[in-house]
N, C-alpha and C. Protein backbone atom coordinates (compact mmCIF):
# COMPACT_ATOMS: atom_id res chain seq x y z
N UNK A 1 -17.50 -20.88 29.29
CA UNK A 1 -17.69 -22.20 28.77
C UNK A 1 -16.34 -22.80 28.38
N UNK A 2 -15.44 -21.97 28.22
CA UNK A 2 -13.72 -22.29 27.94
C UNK A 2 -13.02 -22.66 28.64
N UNK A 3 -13.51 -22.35 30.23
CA UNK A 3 -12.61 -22.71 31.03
C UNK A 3 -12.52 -24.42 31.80
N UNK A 4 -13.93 -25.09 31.23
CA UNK A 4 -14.06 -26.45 31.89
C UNK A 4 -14.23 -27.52 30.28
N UNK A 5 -13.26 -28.28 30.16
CA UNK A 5 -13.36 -29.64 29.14
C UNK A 5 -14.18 -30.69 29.48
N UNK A 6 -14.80 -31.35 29.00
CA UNK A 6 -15.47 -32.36 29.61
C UNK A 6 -14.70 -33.40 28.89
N UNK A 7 -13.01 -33.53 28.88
CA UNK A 7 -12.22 -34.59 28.39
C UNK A 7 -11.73 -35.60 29.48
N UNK A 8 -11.92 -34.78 30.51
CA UNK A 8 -11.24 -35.84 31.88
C UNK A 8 -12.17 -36.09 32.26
N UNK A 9 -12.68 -37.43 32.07
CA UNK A 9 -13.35 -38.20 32.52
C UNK A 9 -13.58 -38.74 34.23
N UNK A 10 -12.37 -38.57 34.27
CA UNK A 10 -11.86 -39.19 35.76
C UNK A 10 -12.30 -37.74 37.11
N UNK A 11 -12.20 -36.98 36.25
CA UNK A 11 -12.51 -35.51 37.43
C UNK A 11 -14.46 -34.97 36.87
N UNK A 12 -14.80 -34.91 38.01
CA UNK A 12 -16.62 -34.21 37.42
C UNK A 12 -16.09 -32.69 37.22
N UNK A 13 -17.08 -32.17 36.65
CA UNK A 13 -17.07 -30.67 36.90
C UNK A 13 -17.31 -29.94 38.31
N UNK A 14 -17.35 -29.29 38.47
CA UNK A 14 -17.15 -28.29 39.76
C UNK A 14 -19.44 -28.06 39.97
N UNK A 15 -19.53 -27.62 40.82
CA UNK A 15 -20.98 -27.14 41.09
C UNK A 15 -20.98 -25.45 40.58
N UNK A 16 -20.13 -24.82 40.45
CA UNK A 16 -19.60 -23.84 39.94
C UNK A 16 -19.68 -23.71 38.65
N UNK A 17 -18.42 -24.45 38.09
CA UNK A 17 -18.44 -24.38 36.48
C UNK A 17 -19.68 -25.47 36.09
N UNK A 18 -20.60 -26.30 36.76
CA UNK A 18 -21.50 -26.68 35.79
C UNK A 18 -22.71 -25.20 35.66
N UNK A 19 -22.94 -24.28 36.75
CA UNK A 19 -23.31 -23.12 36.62
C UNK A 19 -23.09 -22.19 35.95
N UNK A 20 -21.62 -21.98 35.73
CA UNK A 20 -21.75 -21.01 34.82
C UNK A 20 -21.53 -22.16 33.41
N UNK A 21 -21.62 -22.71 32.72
CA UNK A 21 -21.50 -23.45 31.97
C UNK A 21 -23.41 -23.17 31.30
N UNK A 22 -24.00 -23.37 32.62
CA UNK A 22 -25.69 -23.58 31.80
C UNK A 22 -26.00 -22.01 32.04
N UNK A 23 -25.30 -21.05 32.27
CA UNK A 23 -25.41 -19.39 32.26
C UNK A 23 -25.32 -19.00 30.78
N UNK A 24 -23.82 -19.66 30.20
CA UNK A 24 -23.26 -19.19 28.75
C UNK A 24 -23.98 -20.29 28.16
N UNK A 25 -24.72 -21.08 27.95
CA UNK A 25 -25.32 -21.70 27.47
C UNK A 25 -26.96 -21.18 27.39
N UNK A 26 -27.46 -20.80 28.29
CA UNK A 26 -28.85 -20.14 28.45
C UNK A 26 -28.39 -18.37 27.50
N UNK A 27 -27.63 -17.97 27.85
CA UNK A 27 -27.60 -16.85 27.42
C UNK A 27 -27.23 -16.92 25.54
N UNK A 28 -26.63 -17.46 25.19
CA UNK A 28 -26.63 -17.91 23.86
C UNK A 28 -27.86 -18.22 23.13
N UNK A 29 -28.14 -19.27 23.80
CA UNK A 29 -29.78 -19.82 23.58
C UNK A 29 -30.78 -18.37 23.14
N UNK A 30 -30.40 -17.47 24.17
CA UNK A 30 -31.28 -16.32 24.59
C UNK A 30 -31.32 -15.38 22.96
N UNK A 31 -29.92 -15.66 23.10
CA UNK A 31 -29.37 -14.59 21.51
C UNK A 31 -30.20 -14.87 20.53
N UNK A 32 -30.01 -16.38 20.19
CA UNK A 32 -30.50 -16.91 19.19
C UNK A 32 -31.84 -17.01 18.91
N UNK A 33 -32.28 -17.44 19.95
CA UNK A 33 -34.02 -16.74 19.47
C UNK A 33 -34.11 -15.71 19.39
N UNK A 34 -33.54 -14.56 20.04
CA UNK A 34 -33.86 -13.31 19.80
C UNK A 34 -33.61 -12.90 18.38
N UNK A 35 -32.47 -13.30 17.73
CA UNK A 35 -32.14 -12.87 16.64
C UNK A 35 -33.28 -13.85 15.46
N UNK A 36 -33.70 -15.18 15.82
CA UNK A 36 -34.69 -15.56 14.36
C UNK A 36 -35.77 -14.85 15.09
N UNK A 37 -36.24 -14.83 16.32
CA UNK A 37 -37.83 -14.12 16.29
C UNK A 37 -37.65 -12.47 15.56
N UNK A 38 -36.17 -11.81 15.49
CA UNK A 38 -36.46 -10.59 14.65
C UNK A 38 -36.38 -10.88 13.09
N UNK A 39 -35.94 -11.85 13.71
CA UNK A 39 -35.78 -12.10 11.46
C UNK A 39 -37.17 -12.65 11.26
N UNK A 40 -38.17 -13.45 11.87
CA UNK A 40 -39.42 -14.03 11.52
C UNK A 40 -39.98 -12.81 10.98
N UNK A 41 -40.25 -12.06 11.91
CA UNK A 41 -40.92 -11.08 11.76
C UNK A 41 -40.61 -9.94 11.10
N UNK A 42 -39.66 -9.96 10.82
CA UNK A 42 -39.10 -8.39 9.67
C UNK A 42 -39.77 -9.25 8.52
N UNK A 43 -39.46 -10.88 8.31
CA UNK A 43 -39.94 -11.29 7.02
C UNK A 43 -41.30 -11.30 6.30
N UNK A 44 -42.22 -11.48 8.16
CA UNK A 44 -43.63 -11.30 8.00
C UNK A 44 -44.07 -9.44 7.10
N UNK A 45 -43.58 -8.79 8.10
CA UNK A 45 -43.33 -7.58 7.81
C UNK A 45 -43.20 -7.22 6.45
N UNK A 46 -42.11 -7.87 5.56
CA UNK A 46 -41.76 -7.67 4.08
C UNK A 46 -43.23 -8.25 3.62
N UNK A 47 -43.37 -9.60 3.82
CA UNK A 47 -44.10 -10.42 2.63
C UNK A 47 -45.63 -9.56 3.13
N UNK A 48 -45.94 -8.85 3.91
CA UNK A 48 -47.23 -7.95 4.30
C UNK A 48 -46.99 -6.40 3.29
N UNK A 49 -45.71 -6.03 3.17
CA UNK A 49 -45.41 -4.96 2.61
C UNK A 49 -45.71 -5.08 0.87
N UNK A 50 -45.81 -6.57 0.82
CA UNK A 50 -45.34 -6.91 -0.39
C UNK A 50 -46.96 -7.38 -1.13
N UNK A 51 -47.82 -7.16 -0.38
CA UNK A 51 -49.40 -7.46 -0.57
C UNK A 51 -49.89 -6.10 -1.33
């Protein structure tokens, strides 16, 4: 995602770097739910522990 700016206006991105661009972007995405759907649920988990 570091290697393409979207400051030059005057040049598009490549068919390439808009690919890997929505790769490190999907895969991030990917993290991030992964990491609140484990936190949802460890919390469900507590507040069930906590009954």
């Amino acid at each position: 995602m570091n290697d393409y700016r979207f400051i030059n206006i005057d040049q598009e991105p490549t068919e390439e770097q808009l690919a890997q661009l929505m790769r490190e972007v999907a895969a991030e995405a990917k993290e991030r739910h992964d990491r609140a759907h484990a936190a949802y649920f460890a919390h469900i988990r507590q507040m069930a522990q906590a009954l």
